[in-house]
N, C-alpha and C. Protein backbone atom coordinates (compact mmCIF):
# COMPACT_ATOMS: atom_id res chain seq x y z
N UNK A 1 -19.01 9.22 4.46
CA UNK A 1 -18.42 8.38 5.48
C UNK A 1 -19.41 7.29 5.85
N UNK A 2 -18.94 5.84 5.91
CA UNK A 2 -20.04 4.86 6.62
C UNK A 2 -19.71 4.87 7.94
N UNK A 3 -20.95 4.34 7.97
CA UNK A 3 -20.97 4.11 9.77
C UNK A 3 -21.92 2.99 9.96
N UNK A 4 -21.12 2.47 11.26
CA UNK A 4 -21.84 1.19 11.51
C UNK A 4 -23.01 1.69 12.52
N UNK A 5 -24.21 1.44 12.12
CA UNK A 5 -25.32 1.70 13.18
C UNK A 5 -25.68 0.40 13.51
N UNK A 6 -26.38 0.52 14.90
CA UNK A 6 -27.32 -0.47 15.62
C UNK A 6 -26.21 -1.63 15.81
N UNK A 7 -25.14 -1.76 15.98
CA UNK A 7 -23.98 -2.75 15.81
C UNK A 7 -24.12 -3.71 17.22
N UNK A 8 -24.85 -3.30 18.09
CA UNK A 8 -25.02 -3.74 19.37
C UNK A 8 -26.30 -4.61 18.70
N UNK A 9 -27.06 -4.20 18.24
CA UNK A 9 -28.18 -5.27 17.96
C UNK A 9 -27.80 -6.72 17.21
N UNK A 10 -26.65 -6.73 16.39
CA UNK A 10 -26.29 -7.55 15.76
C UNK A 10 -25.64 -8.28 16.62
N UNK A 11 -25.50 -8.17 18.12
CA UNK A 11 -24.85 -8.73 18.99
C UNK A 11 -23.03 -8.76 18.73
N UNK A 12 -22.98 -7.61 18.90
CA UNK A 12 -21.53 -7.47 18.33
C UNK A 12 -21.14 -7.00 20.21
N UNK A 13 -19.92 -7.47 20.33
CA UNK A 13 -19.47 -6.99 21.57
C UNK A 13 -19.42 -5.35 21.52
N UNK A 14 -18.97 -4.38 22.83
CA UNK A 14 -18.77 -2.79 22.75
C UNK A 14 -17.55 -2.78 21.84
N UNK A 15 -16.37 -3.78 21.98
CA UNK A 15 -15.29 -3.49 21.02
C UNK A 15 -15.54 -4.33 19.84
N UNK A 16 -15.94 -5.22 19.76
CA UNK A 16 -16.89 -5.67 18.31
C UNK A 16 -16.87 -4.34 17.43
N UNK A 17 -17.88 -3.57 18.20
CA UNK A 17 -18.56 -2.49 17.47
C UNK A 17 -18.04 -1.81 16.93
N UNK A 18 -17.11 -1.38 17.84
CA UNK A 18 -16.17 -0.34 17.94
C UNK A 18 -15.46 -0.82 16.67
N UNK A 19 -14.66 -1.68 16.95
CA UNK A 19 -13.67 -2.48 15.81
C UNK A 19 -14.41 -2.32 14.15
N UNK A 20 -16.21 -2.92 14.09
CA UNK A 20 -16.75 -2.88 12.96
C UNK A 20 -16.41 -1.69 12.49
N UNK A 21 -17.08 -0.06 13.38
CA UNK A 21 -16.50 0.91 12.71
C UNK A 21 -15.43 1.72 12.59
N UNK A 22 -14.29 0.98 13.05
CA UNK A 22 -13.12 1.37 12.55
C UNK A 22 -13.06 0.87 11.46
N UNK A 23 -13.36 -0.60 10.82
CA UNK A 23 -13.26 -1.25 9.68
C UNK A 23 -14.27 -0.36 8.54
N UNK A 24 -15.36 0.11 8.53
CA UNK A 24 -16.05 0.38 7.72
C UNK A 24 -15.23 2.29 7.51
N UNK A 25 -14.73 2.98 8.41
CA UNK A 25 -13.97 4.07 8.58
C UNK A 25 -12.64 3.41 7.83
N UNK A 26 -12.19 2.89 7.78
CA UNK A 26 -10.71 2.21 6.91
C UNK A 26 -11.24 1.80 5.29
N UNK A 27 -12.11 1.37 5.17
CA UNK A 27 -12.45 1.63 3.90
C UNK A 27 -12.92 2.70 3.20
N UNK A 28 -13.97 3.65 3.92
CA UNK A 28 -13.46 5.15 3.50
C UNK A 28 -12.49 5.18 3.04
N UNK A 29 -11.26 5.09 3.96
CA UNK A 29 -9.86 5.47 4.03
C UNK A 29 -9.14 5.40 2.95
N UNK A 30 -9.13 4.26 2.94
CA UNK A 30 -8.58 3.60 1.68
C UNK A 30 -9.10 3.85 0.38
N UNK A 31 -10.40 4.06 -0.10
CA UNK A 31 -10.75 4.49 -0.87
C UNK A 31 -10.48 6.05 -1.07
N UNK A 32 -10.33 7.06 -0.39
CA UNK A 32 -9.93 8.41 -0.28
C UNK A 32 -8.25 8.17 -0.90
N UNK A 33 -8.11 7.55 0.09
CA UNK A 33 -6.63 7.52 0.34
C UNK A 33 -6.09 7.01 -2.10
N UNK A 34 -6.51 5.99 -1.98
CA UNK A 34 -6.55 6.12 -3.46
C UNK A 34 -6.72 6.78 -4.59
N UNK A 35 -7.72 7.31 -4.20
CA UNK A 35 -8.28 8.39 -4.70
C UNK A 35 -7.01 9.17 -5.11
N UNK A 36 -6.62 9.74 -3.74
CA UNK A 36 -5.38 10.95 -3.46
C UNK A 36 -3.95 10.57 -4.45
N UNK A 37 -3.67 9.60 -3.98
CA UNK A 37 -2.82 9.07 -4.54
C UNK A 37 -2.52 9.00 -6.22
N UNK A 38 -3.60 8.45 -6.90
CA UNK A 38 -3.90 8.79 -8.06
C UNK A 38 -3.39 10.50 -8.63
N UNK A 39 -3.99 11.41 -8.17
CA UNK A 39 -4.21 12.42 -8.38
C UNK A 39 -2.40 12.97 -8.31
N UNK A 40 -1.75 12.69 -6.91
CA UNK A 40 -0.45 13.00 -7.02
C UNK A 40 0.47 12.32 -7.77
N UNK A 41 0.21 11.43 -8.53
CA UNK A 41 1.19 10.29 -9.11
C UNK A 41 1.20 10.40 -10.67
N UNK A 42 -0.16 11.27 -10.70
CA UNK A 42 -0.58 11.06 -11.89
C UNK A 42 0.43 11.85 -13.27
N UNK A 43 0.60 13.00 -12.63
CA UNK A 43 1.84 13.57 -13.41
C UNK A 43 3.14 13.00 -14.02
N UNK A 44 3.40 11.23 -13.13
CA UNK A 44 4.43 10.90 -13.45
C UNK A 44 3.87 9.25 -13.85
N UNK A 45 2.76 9.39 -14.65
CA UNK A 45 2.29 8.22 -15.38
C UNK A 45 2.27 7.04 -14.32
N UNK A 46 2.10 7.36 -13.12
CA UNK A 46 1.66 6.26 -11.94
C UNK A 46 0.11 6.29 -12.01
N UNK A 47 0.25 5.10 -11.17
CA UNK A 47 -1.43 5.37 -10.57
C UNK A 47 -1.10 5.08 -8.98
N UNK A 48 -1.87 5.01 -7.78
CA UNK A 48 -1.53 4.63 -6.86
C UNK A 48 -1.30 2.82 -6.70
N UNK A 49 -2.06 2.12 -7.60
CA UNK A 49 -1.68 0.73 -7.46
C UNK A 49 -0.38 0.67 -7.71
N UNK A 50 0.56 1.04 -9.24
CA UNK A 50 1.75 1.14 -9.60
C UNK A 50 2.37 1.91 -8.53
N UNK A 51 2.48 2.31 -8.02
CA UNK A 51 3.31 3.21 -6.97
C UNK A 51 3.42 2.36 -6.03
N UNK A 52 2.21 1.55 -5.45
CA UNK A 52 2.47 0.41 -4.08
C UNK A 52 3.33 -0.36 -4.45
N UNK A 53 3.77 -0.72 -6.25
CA UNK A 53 4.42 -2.18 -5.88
C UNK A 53 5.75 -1.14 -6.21
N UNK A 54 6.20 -0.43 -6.78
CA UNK A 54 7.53 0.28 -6.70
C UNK A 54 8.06 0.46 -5.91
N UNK A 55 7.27 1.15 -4.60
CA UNK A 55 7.62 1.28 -2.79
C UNK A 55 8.15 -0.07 -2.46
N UNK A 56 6.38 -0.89 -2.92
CA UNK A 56 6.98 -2.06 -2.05
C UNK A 56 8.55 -3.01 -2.56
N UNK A 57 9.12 -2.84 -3.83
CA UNK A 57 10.61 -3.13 -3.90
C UNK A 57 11.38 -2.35 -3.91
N UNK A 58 11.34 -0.83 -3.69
CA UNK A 58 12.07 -0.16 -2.71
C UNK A 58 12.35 -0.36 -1.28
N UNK A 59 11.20 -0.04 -1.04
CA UNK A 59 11.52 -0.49 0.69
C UNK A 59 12.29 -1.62 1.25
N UNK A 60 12.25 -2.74 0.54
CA UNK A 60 13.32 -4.34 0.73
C UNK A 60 14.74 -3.94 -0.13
N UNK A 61 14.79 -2.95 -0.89
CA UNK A 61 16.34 -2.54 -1.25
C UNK A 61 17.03 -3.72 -2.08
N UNK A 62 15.84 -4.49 -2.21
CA UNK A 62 16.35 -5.72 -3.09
C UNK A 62 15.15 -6.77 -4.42
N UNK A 63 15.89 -7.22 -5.21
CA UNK A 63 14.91 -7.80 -6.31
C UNK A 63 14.13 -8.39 -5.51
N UNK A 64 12.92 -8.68 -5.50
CA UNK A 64 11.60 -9.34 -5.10
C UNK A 64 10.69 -10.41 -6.53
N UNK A 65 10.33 -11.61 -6.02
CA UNK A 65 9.93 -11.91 -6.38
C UNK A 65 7.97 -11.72 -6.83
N UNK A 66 7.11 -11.84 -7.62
CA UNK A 66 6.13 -10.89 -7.50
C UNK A 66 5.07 -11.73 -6.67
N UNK A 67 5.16 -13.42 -6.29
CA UNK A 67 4.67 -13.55 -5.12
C UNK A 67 5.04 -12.97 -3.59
N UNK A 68 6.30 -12.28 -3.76
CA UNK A 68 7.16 -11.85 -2.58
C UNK A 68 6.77 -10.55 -2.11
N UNK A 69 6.46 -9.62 -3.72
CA UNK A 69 6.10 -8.25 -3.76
C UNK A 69 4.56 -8.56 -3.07
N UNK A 70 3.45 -9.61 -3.51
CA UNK A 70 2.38 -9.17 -3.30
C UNK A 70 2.05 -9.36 -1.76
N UNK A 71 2.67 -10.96 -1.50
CA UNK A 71 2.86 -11.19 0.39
C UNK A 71 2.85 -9.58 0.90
N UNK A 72 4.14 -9.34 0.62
CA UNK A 72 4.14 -7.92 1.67
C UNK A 72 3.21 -6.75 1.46
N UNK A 73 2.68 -7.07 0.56
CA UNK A 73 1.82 -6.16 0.48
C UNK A 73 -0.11 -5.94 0.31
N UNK A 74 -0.12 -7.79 0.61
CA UNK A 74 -1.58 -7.95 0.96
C UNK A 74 -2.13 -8.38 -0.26
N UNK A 75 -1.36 -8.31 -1.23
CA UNK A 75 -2.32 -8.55 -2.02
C UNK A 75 -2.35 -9.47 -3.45
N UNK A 76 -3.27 -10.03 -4.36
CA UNK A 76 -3.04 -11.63 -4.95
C UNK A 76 -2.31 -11.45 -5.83
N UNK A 77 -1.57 -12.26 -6.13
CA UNK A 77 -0.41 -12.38 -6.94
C UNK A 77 -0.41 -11.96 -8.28
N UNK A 78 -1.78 -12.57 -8.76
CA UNK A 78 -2.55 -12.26 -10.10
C UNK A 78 -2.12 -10.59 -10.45
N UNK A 79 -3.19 -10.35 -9.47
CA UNK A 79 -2.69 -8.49 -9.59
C UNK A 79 -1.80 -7.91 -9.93
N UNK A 80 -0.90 -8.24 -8.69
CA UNK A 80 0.26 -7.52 -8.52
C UNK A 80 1.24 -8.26 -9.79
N UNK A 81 1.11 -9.35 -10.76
CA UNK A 81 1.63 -9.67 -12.15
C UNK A 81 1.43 -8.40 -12.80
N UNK A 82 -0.13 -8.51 -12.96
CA UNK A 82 -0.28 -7.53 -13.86
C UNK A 82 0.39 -5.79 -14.07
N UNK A 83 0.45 -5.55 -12.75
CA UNK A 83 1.06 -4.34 -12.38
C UNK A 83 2.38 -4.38 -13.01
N UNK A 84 3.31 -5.17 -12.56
CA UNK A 84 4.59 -5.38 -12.78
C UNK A 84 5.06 -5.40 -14.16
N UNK A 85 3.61 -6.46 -14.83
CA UNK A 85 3.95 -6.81 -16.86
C UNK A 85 3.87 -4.79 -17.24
N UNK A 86 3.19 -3.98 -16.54
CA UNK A 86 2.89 -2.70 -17.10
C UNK A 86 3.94 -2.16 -16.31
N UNK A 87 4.58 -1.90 -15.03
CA UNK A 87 6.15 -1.54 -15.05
C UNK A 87 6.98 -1.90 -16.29
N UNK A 88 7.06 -3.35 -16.41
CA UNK A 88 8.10 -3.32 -16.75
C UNK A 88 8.46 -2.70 -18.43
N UNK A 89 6.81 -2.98 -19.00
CA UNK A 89 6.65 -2.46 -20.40
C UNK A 89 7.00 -0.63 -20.40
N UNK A 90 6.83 0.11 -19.10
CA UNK A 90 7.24 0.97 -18.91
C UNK A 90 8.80 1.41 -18.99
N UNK A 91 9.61 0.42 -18.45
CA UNK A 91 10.97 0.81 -17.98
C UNK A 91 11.29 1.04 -16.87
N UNK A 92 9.96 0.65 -15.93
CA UNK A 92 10.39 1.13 -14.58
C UNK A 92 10.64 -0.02 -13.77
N UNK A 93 10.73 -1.35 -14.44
CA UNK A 93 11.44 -2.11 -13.44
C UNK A 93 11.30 -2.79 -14.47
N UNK A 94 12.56 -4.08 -14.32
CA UNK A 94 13.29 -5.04 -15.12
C UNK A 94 13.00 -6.50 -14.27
N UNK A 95 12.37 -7.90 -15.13
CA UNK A 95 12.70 -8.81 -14.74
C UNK A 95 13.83 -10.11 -15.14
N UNK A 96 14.73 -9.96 -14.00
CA UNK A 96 15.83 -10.95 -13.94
C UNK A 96 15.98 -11.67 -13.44
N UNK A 97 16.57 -13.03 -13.54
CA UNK A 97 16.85 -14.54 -13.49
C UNK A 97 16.76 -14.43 -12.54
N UNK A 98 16.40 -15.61 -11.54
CA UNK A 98 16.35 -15.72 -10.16
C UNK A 98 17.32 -17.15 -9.84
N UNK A 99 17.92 -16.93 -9.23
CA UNK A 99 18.99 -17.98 -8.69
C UNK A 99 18.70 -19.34 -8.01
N UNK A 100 17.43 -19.00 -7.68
CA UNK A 100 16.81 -19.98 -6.43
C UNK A 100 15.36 -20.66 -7.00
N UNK A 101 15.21 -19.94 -8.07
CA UNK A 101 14.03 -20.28 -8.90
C UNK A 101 13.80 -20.23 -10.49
N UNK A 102 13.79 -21.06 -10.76
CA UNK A 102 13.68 -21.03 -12.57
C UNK A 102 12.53 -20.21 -13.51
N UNK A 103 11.23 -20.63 -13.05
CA UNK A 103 10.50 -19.70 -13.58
C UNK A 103 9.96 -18.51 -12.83
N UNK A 104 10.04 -18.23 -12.04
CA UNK A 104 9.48 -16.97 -10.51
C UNK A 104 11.15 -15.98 -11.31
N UNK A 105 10.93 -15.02 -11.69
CA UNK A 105 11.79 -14.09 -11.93
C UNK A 105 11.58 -13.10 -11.07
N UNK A 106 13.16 -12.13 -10.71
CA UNK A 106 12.82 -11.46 -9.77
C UNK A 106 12.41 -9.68 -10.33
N UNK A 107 12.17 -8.65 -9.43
CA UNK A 107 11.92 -7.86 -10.37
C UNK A 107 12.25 -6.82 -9.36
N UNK A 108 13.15 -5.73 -10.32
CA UNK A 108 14.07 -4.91 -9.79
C UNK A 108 13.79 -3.27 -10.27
N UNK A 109 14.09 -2.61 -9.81
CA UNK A 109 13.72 -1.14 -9.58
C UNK A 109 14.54 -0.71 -10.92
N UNK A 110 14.40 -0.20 -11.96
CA UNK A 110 15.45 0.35 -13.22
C UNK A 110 15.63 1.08 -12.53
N UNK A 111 16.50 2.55 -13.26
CA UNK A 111 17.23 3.91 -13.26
C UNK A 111 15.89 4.72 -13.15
N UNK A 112 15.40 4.39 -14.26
CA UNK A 112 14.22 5.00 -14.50
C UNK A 112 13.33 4.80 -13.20
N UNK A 113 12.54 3.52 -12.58
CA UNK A 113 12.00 3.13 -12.02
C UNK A 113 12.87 4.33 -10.45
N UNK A 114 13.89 4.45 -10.38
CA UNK A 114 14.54 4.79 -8.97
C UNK A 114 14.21 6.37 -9.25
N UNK A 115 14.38 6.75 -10.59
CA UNK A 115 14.01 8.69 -10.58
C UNK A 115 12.47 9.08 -10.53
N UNK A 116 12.14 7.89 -10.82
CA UNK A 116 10.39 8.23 -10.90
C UNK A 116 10.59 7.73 -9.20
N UNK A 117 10.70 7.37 -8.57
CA UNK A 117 10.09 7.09 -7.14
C UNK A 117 10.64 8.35 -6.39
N UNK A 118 12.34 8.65 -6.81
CA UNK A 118 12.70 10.39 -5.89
C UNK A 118 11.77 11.10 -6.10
N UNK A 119 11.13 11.62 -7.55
CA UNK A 119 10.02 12.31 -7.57
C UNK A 119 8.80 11.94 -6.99
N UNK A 120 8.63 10.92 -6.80
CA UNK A 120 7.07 10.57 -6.10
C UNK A 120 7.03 10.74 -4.74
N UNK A 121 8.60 10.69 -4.03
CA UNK A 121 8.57 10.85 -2.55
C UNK A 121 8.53 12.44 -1.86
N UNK A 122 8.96 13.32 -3.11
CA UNK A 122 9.42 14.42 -3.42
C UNK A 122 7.84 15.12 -2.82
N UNK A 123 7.04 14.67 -3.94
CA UNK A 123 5.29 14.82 -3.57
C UNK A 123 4.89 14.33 -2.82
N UNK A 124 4.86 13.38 -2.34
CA UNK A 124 4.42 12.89 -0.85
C UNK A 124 4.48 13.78 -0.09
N UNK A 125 5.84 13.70 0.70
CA UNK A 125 6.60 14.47 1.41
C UNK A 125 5.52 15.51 1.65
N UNK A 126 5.37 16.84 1.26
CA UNK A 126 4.72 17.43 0.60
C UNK A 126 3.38 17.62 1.27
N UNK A 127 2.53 16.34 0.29
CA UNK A 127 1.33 15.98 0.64
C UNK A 127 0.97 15.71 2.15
N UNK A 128 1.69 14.60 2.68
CA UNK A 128 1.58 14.19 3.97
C UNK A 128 1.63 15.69 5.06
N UNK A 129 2.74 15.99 4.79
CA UNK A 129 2.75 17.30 5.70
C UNK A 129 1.57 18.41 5.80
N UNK A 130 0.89 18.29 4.59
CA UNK A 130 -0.31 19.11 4.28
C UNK A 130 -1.28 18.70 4.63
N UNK A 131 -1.65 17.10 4.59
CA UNK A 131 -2.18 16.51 5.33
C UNK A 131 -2.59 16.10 7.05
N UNK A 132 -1.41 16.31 7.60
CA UNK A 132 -1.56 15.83 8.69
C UNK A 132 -1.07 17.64 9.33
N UNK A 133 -1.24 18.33 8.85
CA UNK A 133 -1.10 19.60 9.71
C UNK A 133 -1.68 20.19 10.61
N UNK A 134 -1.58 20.20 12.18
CA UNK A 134 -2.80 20.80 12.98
C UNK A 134 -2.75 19.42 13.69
N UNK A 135 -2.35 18.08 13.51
CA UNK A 135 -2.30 16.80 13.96
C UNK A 135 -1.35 16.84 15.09
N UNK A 136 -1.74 16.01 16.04
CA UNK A 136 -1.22 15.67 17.08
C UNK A 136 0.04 14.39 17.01
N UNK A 137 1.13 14.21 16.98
CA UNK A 137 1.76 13.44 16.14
C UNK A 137 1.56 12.21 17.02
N UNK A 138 1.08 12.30 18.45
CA UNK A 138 1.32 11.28 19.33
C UNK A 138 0.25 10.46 18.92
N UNK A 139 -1.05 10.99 18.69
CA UNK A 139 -2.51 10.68 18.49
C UNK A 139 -2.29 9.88 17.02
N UNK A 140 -1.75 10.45 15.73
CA UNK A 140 -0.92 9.69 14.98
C UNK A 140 -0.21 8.52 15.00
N UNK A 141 0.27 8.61 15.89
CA UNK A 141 1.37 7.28 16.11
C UNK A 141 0.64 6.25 16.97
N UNK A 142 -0.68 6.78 17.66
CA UNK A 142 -1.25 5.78 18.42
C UNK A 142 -2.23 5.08 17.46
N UNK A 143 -2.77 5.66 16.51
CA UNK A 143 -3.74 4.99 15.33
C UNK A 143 -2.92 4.48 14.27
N UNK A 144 -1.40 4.71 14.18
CA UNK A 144 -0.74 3.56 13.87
C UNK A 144 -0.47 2.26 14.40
N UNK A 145 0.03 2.47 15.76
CA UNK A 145 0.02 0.94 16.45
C UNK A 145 -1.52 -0.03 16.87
N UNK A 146 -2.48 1.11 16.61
CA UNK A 146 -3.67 -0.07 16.82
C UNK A 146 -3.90 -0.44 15.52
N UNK A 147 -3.53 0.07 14.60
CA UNK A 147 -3.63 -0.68 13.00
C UNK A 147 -2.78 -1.75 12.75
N UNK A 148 -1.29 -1.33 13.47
CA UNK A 148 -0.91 -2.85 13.22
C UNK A 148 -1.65 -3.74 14.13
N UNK A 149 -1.87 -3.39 15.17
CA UNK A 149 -2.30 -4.44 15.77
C UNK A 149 -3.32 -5.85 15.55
N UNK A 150 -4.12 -4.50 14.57
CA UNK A 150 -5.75 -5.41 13.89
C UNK A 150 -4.34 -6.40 12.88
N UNK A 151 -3.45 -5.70 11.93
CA UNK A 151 -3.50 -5.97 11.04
C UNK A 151 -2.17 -8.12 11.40
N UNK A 152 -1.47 -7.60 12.72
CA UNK A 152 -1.36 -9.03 13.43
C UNK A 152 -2.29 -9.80 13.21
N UNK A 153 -3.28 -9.41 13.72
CA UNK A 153 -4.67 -10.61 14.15
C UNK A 153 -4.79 -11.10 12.93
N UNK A 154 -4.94 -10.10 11.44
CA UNK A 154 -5.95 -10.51 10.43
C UNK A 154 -4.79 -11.63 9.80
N UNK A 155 -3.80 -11.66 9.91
CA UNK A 155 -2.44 -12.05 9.08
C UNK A 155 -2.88 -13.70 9.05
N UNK A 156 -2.57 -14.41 7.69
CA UNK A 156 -3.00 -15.50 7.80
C UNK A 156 -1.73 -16.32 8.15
N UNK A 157 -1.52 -17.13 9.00
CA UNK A 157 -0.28 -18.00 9.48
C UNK A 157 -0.33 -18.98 8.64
């Protein structure tokens, strides 16, 4: 685990500080959290990067474009191409014509792409519950809303 020491010397405000080591505690996170992910996905030829962008055009219930996929999901476009060229060489998602755009194709969840995600939620499910067991759900839901909150501020307008 990192930790931010001496954070007051760097002249960081008390919530400065505070904030730094929540940030340096979120990268833990995230790195764990990957980690994990990997490990559960792995049975069904995911990795956790491939799994973020599948969610993330699940969750909109509609074709996405892969600057559209990466917006919502933080991250550079470049990437999230690459992810998608290895979906789609997979079968787990198809890119089709876009109506509104000539070369930006949109990219859509296959059959395949929709049975591999029931199974991945299948494990989650699962996981999370195993995870967060003994958890306070309120205490949960409160380190959700201060995450969005940072994650307002960081958002570039």
């Amino acid at each position: 685990m990192l930790k931010a020491k001496n954070t007051q010397s760097h002249n960081h405000t008390p919530v400065g500080a505070a904030f730094t080591e929540l940030l340096l505690e979120t990268f833990n996170l995230n790195g764990l959290l990957l980690l994990a992910g990997d490990r559960l996905v792995h049975h069904l030829n995911l990795t956790s990067a491939r799994w973020q962008v599948v969610g993330a055009i699940d969750l909109v219930q509609a074709p996405l474009t892969v600057a559209q996929i990466a917006r919502n999901m933080g991250l550079q476009r470049q990437s999230v191409q690459r992810l998608v060229n290895v979906l789609n060489t997979e079968g787990l998602v198809r890119l089709v014509e876009n109506p509104h755009h000539k070369r930006a194709k949109l990219v859509q969840l296959t059959e395949l792409g929709r049975a591999t995600l029931k199974k991945v939620k299948h494990v989650q499910v699962k996981w999370a519950n195993h995870v967060a067991s003994g958890m306070r759900e309120h205490e949960v839901k409160k380190a959700v809303v201060v995450l969005q909150e940072f994650s307002k501020r960081l958002k570039v307008k």
